[in-house]
Protein backbone atom coordinates (compact mmCIF):
# COMPACT_ATOMS: atom_id res chain seq x y z
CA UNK A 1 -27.14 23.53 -11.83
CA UNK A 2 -26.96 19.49 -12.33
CA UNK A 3 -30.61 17.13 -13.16
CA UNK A 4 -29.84 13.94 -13.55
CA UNK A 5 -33.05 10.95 -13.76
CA UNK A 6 -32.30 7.46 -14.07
CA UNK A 7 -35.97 6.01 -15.39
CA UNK A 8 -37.10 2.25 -16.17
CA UNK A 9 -36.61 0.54 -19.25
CA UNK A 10 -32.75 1.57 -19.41
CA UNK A 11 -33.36 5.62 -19.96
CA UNK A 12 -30.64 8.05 -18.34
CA UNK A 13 -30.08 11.72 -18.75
CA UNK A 14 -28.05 14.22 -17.24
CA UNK A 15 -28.15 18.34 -17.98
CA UNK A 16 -25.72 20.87 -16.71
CA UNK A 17 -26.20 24.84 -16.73
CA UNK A 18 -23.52 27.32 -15.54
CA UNK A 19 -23.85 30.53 -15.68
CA UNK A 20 -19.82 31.95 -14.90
CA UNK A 21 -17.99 35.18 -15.36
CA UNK A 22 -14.38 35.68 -15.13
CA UNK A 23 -12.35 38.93 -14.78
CA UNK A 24 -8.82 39.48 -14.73
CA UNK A 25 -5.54 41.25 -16.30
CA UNK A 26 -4.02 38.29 -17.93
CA UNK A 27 -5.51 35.01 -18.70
CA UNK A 28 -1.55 34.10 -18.77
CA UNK A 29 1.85 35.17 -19.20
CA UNK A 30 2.62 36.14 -22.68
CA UNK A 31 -0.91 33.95 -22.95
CA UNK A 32 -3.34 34.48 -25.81
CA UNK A 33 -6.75 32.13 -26.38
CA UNK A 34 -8.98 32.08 -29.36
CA UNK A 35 -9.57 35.90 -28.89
CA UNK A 36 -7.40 37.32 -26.62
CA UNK A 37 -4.21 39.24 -26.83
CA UNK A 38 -0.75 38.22 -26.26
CA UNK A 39 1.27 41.44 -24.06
CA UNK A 40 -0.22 44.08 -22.06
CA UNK A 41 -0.72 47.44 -24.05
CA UNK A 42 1.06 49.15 -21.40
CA UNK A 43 2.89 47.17 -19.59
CA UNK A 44 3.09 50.13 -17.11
CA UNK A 45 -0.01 49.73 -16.45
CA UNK A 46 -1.50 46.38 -16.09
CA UNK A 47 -4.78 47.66 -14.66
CA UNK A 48 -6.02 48.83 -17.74
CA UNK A 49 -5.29 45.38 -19.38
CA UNK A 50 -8.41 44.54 -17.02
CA UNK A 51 -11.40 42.66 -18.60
CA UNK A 52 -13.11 39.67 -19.14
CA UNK A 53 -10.55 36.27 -19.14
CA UNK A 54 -10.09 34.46 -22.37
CA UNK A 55 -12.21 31.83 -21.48
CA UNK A 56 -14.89 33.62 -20.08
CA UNK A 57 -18.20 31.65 -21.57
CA UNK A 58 -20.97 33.49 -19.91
CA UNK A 59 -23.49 30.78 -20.48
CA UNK A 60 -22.70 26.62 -20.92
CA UNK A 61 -25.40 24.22 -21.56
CA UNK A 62 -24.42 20.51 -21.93
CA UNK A 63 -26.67 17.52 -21.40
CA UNK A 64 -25.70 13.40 -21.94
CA UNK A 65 -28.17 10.49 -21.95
CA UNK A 66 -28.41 7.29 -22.68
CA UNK A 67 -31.20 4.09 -23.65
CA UNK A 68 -30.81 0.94 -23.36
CA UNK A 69 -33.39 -1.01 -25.28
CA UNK A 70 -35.39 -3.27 -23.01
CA UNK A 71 -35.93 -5.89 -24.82
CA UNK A 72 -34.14 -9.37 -23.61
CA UNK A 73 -36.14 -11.88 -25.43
CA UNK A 74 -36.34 -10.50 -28.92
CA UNK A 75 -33.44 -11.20 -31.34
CA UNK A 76 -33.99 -8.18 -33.24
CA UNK A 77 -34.02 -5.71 -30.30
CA UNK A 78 -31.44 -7.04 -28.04
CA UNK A 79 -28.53 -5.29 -27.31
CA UNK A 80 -29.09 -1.81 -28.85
CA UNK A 81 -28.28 1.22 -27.23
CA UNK A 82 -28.50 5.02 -28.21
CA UNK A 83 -26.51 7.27 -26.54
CA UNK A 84 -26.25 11.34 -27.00
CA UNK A 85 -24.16 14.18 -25.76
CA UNK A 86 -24.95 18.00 -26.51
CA UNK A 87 -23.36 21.54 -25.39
CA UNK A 88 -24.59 25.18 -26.39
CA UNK A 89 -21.80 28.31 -25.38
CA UNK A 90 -22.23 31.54 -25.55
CA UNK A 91 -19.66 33.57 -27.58
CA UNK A 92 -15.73 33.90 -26.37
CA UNK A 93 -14.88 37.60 -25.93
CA UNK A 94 -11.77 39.04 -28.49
CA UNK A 95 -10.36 42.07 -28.81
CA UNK A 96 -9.85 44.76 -31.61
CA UNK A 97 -6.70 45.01 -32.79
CA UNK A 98 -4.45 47.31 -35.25
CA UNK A 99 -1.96 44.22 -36.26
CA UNK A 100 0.40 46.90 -38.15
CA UNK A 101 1.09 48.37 -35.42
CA UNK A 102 4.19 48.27 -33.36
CA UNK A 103 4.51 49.30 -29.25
CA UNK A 104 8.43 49.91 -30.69
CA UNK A 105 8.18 53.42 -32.47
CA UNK A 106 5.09 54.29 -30.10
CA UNK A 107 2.19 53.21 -32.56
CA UNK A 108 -1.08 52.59 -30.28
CA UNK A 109 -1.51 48.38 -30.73
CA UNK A 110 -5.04 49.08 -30.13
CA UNK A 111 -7.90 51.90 -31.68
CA UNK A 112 -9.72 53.69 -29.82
CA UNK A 113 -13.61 53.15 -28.92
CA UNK A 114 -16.38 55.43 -29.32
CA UNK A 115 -19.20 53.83 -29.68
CA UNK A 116 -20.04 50.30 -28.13
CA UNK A 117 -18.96 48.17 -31.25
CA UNK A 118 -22.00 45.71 -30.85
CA UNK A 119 -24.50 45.00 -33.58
CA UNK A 120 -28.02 44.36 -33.15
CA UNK A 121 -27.86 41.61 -35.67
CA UNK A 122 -24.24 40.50 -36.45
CA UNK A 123 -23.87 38.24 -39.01
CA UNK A 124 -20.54 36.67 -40.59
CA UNK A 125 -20.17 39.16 -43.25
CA UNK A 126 -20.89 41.92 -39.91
CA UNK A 127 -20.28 40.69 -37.29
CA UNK A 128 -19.20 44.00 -34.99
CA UNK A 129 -19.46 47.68 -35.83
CA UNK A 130 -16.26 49.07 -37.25
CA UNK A 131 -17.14 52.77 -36.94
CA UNK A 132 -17.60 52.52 -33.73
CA UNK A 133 -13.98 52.31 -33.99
CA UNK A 134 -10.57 54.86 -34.85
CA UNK A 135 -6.68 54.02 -35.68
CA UNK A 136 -4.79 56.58 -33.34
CA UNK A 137 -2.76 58.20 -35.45
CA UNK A 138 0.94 57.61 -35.32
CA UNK A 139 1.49 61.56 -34.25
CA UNK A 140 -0.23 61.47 -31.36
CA UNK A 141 2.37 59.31 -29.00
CA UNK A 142 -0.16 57.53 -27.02
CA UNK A 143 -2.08 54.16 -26.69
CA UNK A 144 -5.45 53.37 -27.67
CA UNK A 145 -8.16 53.88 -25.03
CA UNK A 146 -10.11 50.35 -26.71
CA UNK A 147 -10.05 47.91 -23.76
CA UNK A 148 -9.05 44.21 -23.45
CA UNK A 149 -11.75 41.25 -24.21
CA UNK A 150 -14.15 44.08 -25.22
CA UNK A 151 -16.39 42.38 -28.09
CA UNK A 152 -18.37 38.54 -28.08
CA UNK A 153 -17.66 36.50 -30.74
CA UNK A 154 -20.68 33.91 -32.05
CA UNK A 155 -22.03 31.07 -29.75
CA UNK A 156 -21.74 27.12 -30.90
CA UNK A 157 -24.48 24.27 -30.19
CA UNK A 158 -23.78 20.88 -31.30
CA UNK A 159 -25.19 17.29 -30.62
CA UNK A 160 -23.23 13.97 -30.65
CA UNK A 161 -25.57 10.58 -31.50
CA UNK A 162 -24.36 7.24 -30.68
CA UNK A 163 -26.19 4.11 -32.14
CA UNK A 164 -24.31 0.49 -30.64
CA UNK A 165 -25.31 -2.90 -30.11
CA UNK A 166 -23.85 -5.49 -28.42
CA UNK A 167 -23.24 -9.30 -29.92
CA UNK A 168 -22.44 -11.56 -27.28
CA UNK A 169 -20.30 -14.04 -29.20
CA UNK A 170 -18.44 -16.34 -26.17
CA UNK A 171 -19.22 -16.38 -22.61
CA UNK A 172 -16.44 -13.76 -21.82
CA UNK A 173 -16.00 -12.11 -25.32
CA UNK A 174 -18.64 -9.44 -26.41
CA UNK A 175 -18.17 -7.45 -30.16
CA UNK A 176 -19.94 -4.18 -30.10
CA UNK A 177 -20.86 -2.78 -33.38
CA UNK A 178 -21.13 1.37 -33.43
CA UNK A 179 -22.70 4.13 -35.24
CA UNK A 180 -21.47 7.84 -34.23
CA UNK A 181 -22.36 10.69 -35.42
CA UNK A 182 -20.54 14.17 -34.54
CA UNK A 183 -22.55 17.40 -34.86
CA UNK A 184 -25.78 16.00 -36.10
CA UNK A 185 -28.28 18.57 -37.28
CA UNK A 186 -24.41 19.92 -38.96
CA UNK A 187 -25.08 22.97 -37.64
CA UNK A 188 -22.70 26.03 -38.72
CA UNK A 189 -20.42 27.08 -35.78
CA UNK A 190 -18.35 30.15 -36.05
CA UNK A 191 -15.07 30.93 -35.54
CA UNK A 192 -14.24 34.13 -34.07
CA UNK A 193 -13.72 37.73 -36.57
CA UNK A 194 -11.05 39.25 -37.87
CA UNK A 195 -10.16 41.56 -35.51
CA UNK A 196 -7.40 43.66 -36.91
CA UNK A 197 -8.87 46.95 -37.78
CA UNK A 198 -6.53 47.91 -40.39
CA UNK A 199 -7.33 44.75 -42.69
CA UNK A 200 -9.80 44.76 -45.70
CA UNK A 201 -11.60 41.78 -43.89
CA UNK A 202 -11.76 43.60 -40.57
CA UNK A 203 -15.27 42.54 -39.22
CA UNK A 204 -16.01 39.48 -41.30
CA UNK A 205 -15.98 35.43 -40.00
CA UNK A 206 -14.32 33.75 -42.69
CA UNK A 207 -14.32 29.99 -40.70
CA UNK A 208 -16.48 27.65 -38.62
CA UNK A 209 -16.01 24.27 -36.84
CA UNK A 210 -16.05 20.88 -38.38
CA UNK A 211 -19.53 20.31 -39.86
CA UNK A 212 -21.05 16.73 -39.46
CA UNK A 213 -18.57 13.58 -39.54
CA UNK A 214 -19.67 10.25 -39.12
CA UNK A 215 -17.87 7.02 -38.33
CA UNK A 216 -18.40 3.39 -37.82
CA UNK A 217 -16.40 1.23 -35.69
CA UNK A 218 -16.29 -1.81 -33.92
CA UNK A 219 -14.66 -3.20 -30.42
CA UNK A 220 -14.48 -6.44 -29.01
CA UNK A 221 -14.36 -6.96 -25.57
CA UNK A 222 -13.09 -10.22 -24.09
C-alpha cells in the first residue's frame, strides 16, 4: 500500500506498507543471508530444507517527505529545505545451529526442537529459548528434526533528517549547504543471535547497527 500528498507551501510525503511472505528450500545455491544457512541438512532431501527465505521481512514500513520553505522574499528563510526518510522491519528469520558439528562423520548440523523456541519477551541477553532445544547425540546416526529459518531475530526502525539550503551565487551556479543526520532518535538496532547451540553465548545479541552519524557537506551546482 502507497499514500503519497503533495500539499501547498512546498510539503510532500510518501508512505509505503508491505506486508510479504516468502517460502522456499534455498534462498540460493550454497547461499546464506544474515540468518540463514549455507547447505541443505540433507541434501537427500531438499524438502525438509523448506521454510521461510532469508529475506523474508514479514512487515516493511518506510515513508520519505520533504518541505520546502515558502518563503521567497525573506533573506533569512529562503532557500531552506528539510527533507526525511524512515523504515521500520520486522525481524529476519535464522536458524539454530550446532557449529561443531560435522555432516562428515554423521553428526546432526542441527538440534532438535521440542518446544517452540520463542520468548514472550526476548531481550539481547535472551533473546530465544534454549531449552526448547537438544544436541542429537553423536550415537544416534541421524539429523536433527529443528527446521530451516525457524526463529525471528529483532526488528530495526530508523529515521534519516536532512536540513539544506540553497545560495544562489551566479545566474547558473547554485552552492547548497547540508545538514544530515543518519538514525536520529539513535535508536539501538539489533543484530541477529548467536545461533550455535553448543557456544557459551548461544542465545545472546552481542551487536547492533551504526548508532547516529552526522555529516555536513556542501555541493555546488553550476
Amino acid at each position: 500500500m502507497t499514500a503519497k500528498k503533495r500539499l501547498e507551501h512546498g510539503l510532500f510525503f510518501r508512505a509505503n506498507y508491505t506486508y510479504a511472505k516468502s517460502i522456499d528450500v534455498a534462498s540460493g545455491l550454497n547461499y546464506a543471508g544474515d540468518g540463514g544457512v549455507a547447505g541443505a541438512q540433507n541434501s537427500q532431501n531438499l524438502n525438509s530444507e523448506r521454510g521461510r527465505s532469508n529475506f523474508d521481512i514479514r512487515h516493511v514500513f518506510s515513508m520519505t517527505f520533504s518541505w520546502r520553505l515558502p518563503s521567497h522574499h525573506n533573506v533569512v528563510l529562503r532557500g531552506w529545505q528539510l527533507a526525511g526518510t524512515g523504515a521500520a522491519y520486522s525481524g529476519a528469520p535464522f536458524t539454530p545451529l550446532v557449529s561443531g558439528a560435522s555432516a562428515d562423520v554423521a553428526q546432526a548440523t542441527r538440534p532438535d526442537r521440542i518446544g517452540n523456541g520463542s520468548l514472550p519477551n526476548p531481550s539481547p541477553a535472551d533473546w530465544f529459548n534454549l531449552n526448547a532445544f537438544t544436541i542429537v547425540a553423536d550415537s544416534a546416526f541421524r539429523f536433527g528434526n529443528s527446521g530451516r529459518n525457524i526463529l525471528t531475530g529483532p526488528g530495526s526502525v530508523a529515521m534519516n533528517l536532512a536540513l539544506s539550503r540553497n545560495f544562489q551565487i551566479l545566474e547558473r551556479t547554485r552552492l547548497q549547504i547540508r545538514w544530515e543526520t543518519f538514525n536520529v532518535s539513535n535508536h539501538v538496532n539489533f543484530q541477529l543471535p548467536a545461533d550455535a547451540l553448543d557456544k557459551a553465548n548461544a542465545g545472546t545479541i552481542t551487536a547492533a547497527n551504526a548508532a547516529r552519524v552526522m555529516q555536513l557537506g556542501a555541493r555546488i551546482d553550476f
